[in-house]
N, C-alpha and C. Protein backbone atom coordinates (compact mmCIF):
# COMPACT_ATOMS: atom_id res chain seq x y z
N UNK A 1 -11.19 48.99 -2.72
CA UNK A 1 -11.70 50.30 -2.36
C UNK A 1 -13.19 50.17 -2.07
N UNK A 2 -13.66 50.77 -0.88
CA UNK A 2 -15.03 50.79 -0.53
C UNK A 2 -15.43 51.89 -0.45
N UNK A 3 -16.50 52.51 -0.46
CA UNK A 3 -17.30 53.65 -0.36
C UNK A 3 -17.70 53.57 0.61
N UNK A 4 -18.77 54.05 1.86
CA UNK A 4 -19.73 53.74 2.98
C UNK A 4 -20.38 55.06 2.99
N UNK A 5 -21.48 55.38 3.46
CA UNK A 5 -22.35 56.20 3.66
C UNK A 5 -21.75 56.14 5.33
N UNK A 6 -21.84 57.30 6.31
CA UNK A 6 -21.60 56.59 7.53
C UNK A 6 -22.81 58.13 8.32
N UNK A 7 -23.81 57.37 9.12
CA UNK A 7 -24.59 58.25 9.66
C UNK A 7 -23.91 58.59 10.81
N UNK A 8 -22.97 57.82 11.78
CA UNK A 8 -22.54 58.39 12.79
C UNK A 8 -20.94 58.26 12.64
N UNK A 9 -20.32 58.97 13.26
CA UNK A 9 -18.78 59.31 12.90
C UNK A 9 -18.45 58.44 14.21
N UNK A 10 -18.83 57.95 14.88
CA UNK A 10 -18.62 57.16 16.27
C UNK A 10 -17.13 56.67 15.91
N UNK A 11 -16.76 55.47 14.84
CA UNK A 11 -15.98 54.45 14.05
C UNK A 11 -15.03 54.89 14.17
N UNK A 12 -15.80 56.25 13.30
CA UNK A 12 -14.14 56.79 12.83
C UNK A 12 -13.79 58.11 12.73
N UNK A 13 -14.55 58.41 14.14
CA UNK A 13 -13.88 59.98 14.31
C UNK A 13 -12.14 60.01 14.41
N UNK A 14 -11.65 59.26 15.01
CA UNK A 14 -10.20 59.82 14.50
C UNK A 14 -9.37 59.70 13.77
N UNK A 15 -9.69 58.53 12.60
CA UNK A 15 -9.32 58.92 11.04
C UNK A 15 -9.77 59.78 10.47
N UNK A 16 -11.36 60.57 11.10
CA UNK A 16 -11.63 61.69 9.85
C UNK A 16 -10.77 62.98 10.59
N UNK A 17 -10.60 62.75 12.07
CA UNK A 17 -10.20 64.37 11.94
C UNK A 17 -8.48 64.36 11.27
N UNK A 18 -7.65 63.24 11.89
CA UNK A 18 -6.52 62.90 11.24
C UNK A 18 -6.58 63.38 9.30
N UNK A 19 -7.31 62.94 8.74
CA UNK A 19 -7.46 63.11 7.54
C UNK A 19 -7.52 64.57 7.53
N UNK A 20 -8.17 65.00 7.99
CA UNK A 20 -8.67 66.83 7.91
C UNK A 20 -7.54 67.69 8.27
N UNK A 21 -6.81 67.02 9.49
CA UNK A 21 -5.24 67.59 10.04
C UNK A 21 -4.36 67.58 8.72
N UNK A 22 -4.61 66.34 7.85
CA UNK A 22 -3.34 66.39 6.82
C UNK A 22 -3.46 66.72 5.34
N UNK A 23 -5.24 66.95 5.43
CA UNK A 23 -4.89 67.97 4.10
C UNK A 23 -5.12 69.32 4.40
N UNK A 24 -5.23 69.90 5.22
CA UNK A 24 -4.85 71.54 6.02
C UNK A 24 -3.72 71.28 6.04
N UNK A 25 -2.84 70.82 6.33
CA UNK A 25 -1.57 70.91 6.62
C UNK A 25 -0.78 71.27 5.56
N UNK A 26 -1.34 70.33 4.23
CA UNK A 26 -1.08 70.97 2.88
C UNK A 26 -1.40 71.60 2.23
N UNK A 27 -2.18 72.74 2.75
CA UNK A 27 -2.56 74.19 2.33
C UNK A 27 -4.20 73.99 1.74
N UNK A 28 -5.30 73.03 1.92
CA UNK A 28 -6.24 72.95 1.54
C UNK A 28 -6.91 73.76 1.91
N UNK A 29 -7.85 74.95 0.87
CA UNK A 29 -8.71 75.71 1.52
C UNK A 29 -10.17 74.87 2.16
N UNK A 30 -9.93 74.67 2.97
CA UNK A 30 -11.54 73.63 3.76
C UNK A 30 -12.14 74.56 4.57
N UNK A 31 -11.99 75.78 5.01
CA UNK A 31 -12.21 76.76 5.57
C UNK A 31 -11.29 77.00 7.28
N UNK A 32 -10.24 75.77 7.29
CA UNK A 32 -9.42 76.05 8.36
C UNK A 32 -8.21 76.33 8.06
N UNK A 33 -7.49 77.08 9.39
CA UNK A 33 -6.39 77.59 8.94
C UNK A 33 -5.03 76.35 9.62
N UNK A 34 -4.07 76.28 9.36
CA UNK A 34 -2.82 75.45 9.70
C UNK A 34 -2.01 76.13 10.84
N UNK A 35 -2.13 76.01 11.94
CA UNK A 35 -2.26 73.94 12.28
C UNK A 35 -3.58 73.97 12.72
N UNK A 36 -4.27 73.21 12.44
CA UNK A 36 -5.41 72.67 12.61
C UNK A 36 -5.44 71.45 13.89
N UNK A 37 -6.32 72.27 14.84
CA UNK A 37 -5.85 71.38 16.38
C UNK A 37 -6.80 70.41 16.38
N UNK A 38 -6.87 68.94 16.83
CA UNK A 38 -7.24 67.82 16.89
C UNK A 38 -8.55 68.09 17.16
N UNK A 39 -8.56 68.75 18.31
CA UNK A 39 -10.06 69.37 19.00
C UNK A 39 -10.97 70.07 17.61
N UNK A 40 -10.38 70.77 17.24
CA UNK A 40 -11.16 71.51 15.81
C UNK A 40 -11.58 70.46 15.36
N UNK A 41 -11.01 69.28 14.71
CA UNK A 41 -11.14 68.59 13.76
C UNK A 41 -12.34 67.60 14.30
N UNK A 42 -12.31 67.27 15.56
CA UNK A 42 -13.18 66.44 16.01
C UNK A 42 -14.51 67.32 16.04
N UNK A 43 -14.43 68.50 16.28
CA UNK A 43 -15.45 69.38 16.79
C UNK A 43 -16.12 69.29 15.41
N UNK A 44 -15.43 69.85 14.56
CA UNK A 44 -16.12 70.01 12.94
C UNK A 44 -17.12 68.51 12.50
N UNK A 45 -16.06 67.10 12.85
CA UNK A 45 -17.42 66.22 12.18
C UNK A 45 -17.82 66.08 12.92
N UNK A 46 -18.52 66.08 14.20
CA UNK A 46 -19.38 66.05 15.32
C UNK A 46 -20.43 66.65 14.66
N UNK A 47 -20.59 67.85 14.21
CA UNK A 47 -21.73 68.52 13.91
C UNK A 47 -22.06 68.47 12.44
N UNK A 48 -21.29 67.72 11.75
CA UNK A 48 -21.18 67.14 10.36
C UNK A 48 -22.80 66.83 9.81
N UNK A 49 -23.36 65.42 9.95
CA UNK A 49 -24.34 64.37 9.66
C UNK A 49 -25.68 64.87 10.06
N UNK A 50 -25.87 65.11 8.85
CA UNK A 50 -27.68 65.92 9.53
C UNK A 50 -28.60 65.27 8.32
N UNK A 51 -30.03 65.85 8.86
CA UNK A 51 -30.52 65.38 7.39
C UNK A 51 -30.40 66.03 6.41
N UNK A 52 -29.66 67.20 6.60
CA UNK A 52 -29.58 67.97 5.22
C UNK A 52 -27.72 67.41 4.64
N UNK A 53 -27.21 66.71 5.28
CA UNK A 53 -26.01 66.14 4.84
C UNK A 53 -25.45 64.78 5.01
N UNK A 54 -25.44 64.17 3.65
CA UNK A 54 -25.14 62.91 3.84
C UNK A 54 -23.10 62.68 3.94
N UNK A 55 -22.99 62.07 4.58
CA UNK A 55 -21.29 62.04 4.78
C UNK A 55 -20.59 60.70 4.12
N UNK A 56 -19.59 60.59 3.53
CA UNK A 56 -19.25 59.48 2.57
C UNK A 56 -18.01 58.76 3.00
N UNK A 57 -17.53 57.67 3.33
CA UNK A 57 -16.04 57.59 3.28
C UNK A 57 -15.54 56.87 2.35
N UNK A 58 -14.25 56.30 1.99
CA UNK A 58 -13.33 55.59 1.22
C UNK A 58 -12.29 55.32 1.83
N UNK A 59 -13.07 53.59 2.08
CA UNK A 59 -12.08 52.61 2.51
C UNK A 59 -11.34 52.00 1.79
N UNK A 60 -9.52 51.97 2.13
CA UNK A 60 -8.77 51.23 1.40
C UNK A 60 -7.92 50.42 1.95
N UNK A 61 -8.26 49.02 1.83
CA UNK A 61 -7.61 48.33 2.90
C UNK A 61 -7.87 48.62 4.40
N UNK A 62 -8.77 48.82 4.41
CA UNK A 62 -9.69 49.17 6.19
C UNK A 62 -9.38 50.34 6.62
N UNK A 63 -8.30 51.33 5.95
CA UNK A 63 -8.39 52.78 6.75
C UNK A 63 -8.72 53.99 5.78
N UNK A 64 -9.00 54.34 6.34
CA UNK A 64 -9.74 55.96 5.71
C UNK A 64 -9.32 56.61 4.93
N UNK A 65 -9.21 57.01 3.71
CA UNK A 65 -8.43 57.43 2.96
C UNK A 65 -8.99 58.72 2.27
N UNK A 66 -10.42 59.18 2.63
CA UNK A 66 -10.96 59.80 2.20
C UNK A 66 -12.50 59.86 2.53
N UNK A 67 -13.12 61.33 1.81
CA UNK A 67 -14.34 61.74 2.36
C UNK A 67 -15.32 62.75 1.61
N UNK A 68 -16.46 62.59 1.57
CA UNK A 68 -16.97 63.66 0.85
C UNK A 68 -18.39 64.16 1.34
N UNK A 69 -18.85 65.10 1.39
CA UNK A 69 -20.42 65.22 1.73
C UNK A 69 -21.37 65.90 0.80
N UNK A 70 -22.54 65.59 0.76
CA UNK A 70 -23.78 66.02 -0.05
C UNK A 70 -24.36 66.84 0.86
N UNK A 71 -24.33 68.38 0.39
CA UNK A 71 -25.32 69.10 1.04
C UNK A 71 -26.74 69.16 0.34
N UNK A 72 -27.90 68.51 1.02
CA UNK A 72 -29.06 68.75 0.54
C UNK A 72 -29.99 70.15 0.62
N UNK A 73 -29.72 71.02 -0.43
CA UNK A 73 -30.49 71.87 0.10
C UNK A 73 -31.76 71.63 0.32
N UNK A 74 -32.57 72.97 1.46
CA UNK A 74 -33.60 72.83 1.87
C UNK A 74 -34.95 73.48 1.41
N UNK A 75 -34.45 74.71 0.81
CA UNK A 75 -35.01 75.79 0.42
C UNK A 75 -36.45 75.16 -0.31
N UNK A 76 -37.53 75.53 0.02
CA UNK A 76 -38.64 75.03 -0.73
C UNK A 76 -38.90 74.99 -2.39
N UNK A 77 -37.58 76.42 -3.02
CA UNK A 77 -38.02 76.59 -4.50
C UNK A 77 -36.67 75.88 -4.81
N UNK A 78 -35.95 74.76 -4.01
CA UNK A 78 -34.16 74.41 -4.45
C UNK A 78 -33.76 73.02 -4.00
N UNK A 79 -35.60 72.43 -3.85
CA UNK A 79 -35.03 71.36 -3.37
C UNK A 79 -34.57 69.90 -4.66
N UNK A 80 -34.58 70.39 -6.11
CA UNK A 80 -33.76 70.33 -7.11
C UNK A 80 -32.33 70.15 -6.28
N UNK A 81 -31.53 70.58 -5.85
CA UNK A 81 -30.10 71.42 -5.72
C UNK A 81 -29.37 70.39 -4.92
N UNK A 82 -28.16 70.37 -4.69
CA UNK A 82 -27.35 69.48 -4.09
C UNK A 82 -25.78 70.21 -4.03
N UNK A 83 -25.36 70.27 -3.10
CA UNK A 83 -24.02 70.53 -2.67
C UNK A 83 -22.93 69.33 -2.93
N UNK A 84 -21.87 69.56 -3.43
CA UNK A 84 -20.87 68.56 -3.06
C UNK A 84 -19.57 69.62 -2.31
N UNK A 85 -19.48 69.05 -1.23
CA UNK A 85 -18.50 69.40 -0.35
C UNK A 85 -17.64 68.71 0.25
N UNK A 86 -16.20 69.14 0.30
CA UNK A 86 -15.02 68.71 1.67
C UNK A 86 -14.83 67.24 0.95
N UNK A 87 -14.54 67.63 -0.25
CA UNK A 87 -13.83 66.49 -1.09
C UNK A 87 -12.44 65.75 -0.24
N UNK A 88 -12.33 65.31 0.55
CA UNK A 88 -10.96 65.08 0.73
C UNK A 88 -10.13 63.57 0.39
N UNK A 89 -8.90 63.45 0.10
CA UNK A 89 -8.65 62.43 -0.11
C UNK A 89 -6.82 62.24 0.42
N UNK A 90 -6.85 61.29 1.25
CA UNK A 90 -5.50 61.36 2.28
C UNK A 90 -4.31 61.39 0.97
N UNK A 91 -2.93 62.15 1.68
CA UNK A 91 -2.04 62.32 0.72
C UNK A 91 -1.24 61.03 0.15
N UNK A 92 -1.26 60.35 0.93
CA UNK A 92 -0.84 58.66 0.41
C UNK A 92 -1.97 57.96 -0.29
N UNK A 93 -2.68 58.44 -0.61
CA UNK A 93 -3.90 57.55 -1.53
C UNK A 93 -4.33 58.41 -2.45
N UNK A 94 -3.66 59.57 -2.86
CA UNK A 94 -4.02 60.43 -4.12
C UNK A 94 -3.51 59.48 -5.58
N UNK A 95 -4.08 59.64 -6.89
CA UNK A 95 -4.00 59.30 -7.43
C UNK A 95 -3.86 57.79 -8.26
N UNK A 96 -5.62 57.27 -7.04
CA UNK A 96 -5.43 56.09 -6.90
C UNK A 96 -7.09 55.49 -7.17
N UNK A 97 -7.82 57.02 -7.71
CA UNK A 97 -9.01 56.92 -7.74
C UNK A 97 -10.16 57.12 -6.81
N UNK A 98 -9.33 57.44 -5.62
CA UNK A 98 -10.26 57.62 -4.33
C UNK A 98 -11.28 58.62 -4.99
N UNK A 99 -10.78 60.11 -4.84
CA UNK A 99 -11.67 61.19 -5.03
C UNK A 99 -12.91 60.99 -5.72
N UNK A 100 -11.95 60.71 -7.02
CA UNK A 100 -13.48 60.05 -8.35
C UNK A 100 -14.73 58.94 -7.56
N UNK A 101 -14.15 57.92 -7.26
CA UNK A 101 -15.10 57.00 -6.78
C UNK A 101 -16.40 57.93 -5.82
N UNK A 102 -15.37 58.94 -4.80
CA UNK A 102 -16.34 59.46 -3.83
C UNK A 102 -17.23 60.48 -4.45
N UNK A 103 -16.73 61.02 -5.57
CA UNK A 103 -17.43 62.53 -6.08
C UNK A 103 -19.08 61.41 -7.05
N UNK A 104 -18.62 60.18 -7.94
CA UNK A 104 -19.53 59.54 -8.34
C UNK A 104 -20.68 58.99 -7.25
N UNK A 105 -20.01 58.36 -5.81
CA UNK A 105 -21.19 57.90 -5.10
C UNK A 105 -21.77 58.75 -4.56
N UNK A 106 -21.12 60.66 -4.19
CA UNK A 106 -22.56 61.24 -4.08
C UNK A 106 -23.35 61.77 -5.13
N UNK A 107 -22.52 61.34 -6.36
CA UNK A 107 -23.47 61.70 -7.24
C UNK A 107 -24.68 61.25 -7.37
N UNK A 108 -24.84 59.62 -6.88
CA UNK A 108 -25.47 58.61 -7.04
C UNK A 108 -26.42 58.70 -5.82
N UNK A 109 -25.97 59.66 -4.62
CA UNK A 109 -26.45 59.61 -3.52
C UNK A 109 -27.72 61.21 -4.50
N UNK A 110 -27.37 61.75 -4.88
CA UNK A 110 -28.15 62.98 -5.16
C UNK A 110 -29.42 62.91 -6.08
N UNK A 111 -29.06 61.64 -6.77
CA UNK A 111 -29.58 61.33 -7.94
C UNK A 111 -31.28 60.88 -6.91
N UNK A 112 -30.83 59.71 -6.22
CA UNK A 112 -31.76 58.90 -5.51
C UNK A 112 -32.69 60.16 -4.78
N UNK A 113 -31.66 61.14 -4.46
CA UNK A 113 -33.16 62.15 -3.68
C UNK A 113 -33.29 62.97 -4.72
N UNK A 114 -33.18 62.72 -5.76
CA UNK A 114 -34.21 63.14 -7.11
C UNK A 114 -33.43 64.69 -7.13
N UNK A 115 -32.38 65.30 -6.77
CA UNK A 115 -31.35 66.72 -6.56
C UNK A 115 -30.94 65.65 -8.40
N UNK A 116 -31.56 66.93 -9.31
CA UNK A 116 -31.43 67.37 -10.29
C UNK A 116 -30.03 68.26 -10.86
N UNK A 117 -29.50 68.84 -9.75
CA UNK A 117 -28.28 70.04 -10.32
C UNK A 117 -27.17 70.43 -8.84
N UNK A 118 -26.30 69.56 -9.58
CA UNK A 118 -24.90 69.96 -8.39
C UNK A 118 -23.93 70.61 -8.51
N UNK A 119 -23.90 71.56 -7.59
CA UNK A 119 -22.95 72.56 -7.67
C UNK A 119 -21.45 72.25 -6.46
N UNK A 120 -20.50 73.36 -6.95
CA UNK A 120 -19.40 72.92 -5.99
C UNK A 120 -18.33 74.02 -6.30
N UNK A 121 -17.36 74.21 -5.59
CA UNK A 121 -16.13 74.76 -5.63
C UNK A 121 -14.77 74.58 -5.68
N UNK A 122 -13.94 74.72 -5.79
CA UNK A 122 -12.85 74.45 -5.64
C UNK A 122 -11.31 75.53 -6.42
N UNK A 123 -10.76 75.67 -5.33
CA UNK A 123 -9.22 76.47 -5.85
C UNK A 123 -9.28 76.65 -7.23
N UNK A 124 -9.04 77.91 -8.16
CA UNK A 124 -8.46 77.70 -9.06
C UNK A 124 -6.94 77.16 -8.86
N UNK A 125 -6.91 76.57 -10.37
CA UNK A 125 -5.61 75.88 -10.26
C UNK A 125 -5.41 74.15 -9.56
N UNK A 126 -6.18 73.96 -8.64
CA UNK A 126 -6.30 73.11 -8.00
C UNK A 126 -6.13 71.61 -8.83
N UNK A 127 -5.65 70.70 -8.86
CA UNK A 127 -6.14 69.36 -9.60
C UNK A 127 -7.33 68.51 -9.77
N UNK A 128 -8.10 69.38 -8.47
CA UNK A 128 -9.34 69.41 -8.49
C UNK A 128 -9.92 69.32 -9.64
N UNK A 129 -9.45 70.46 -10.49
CA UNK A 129 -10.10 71.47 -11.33
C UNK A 129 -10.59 70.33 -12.25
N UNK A 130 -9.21 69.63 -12.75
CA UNK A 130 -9.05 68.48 -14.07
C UNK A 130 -10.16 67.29 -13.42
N UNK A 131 -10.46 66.87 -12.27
CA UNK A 131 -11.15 65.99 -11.85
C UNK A 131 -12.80 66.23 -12.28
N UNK A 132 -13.02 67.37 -11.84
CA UNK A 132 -14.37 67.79 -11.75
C UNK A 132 -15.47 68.09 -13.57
N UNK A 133 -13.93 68.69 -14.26
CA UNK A 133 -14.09 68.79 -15.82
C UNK A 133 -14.73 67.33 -16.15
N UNK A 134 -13.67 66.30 -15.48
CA UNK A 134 -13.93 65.32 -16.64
C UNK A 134 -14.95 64.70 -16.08
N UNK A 135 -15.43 64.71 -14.93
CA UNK A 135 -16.61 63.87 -14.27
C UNK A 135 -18.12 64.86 -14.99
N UNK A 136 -17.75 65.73 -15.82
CA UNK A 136 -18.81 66.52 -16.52
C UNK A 136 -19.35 67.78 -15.80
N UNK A 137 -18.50 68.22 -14.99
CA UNK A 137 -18.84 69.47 -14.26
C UNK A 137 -18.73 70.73 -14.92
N UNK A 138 -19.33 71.62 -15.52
CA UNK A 138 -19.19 72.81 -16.21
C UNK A 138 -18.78 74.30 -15.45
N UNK A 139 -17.88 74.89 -16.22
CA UNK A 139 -17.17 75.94 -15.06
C UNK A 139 -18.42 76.86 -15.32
N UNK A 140 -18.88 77.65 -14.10
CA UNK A 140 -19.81 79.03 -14.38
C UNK A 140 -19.01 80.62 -13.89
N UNK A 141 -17.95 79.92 -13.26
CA UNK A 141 -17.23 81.22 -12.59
C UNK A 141 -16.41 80.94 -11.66
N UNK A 142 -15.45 82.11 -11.90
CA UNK A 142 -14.65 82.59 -10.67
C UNK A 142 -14.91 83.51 -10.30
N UNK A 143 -14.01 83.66 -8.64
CA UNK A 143 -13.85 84.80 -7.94
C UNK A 143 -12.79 84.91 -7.06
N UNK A 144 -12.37 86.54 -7.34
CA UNK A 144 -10.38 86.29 -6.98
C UNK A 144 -10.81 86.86 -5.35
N UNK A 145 -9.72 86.18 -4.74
CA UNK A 145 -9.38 86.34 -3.62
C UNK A 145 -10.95 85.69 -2.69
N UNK A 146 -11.18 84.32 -3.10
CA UNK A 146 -12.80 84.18 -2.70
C UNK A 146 -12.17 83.67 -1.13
N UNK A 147 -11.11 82.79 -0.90
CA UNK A 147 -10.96 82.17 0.44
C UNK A 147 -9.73 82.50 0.93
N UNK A 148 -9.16 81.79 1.97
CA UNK A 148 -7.54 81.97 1.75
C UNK A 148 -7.19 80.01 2.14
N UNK A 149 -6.16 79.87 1.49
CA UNK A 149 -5.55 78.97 1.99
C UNK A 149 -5.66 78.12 3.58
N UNK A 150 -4.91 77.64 3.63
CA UNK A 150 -4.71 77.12 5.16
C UNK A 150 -3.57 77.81 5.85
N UNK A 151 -2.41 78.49 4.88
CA UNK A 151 -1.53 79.40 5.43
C UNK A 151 -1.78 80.97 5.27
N UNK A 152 -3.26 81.13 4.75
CA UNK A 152 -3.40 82.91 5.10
C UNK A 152 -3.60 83.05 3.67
N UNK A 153 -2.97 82.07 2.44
CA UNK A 153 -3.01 83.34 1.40
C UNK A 153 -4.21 83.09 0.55
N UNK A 154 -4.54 84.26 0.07
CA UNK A 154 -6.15 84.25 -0.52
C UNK A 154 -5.91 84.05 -1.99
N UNK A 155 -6.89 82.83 -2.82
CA UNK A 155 -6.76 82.13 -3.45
C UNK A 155 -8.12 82.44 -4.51
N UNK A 156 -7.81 81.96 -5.79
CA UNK A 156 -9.27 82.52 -6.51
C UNK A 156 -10.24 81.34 -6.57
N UNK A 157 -11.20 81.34 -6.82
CA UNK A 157 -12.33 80.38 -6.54
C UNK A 157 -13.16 79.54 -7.82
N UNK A 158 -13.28 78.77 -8.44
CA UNK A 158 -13.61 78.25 -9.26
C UNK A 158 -14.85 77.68 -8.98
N UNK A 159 -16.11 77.95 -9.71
CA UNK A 159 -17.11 77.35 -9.27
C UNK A 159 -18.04 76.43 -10.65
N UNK A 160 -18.59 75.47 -10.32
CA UNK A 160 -18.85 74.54 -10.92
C UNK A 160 -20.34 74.24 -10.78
N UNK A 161 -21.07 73.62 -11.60
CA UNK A 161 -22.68 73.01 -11.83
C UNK A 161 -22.83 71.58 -12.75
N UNK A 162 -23.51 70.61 -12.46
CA UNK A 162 -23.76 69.73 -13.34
C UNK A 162 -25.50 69.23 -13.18
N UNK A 163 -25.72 69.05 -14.11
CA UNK A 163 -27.15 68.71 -14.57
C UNK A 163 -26.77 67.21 -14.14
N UNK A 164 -27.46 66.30 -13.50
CA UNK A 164 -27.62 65.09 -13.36
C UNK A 164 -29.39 64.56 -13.84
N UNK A 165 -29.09 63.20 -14.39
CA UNK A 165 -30.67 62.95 -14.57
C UNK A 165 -30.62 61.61 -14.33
């Protein structure tokens, strides 16, 4: 299993949108709805990689199995702060350590730009949920009906913070 930082999606734009097609497909709230058209998917990491977002992959055995990004905030009184977003991890490589590995290297990525406190979301209910607990993420709240699904239905929202030092 490899990690990579990747500044341009050139490589592997069509394992990431492929990846993005197949966990929408399985109802992931990522903010798209199902079916999720190829064009979307390419369109979305195109505009991905900025300096306010570092993009992650997880290589297993040379193909893509997964992805994660660090939003750096910008805000002058927040530049403490760090996003973790668009956790994804392909459905044939769940429970194999992908996620964890990727949620630790942007941890490691947040740490280095000195982002003190990461926040994040995810489904209640989600398996997410158990991932994020044990990597030391503290719940601060929900909120019902915060997104909807990938098939329409609106889902409650679990939100999360961790102190890193």
């Amino acid at each position: 299993m490899q990690i990579v930082e990747i500044k341009d999606i050139a490589a592997y734009q069509d394992e990431l949108a492929t990846l993005f097609q197949e966990v929408v497909a399985e109802g992931a709230a990522l903010n798209y709805l199902y079916p999720m058209h190829y064009e979307t998917a390419i369109h979305y990491w195109k505009h991905v990689v900025s300096e306010q977002v570092r993009l992650f992959i997880c290589l297993l055995d040379g193909k893509l199995v997964g992805t994660v990004q660090l939003h750096l905030a910008n805000k002058e009184n927040g530049l403490h702060r760090a996003e973790i977003a668009k956790l994804m991890t392909h459905p044939e490589a769940r429970r194999k350590g992908v996620a964890r590995k990727l949620l630790q290297s942007a941890e490691q990525a947040a740490k280095h730009e000195k982002r003190t406190l990461l926040l994040l979301d995810t489904a209640k209910g989600s398996s997410a949920n158990m991932l994020y607990q044990s990597e030391g993420y503290e719940l601060y709240g929900e909120v019902p009906a915060y997104s909807q699904d990938a098939f329409g239905n609106y889902k409650d929202n679990n939100f999360y913070y961790k102190i890193v030092k």
